[in-house]
Protein backbone atom coordinates (compact mmCIF):
# COMPACT_ATOMS: atom_id res chain seq x y z
CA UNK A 1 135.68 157.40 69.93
CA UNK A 2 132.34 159.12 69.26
CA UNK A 3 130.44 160.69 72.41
CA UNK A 4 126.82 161.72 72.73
CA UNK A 5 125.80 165.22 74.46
CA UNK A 6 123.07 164.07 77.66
CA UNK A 7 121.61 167.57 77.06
CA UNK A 8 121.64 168.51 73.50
CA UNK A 9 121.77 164.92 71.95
CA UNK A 10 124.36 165.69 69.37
CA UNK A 11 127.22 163.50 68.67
CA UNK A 12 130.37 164.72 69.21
CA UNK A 13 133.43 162.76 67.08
CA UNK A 14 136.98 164.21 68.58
CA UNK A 15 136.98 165.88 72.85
CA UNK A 16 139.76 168.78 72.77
CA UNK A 17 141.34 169.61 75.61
CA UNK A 18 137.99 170.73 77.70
CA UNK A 19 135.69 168.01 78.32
CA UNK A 20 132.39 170.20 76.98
CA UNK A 21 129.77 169.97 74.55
CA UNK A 22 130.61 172.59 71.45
CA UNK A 23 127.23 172.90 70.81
CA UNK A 24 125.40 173.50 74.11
CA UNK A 25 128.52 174.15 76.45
CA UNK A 26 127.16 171.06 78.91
CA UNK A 27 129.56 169.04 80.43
CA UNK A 28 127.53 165.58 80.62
CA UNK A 29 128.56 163.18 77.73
CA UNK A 30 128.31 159.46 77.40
CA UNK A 31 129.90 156.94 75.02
CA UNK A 32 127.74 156.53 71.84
CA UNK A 33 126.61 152.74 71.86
CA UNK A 34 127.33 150.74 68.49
CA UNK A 35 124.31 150.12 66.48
CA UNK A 36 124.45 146.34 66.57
CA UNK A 37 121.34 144.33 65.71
CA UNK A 38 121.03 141.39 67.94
CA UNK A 39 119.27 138.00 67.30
CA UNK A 40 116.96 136.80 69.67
CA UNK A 41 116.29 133.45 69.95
CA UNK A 42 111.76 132.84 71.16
CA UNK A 43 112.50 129.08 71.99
């Protein structure tokens, strides 16, 4: 499961042991949403 960094923005693939951005050292992350493209009906 992929998370995204809420201060850096960069995705981060595999958490370790410590729940912390590698990049930036933050501790904020958030699932990364699927890109699903959604049809949307105007009637």
């Amino acid at each position: 499961m992929a998370y995204v960094c809420a201060h850096c923005g960069k995705k981060i693939k595999q958490l370790d042991q410590f729940v912390r951005c590698s990049y930036c050292g933050s501790r904020v992350l958030v699932k990364a949403r699927p890109n699903l493209s959604r049809e949307i009906s105007t009637d």
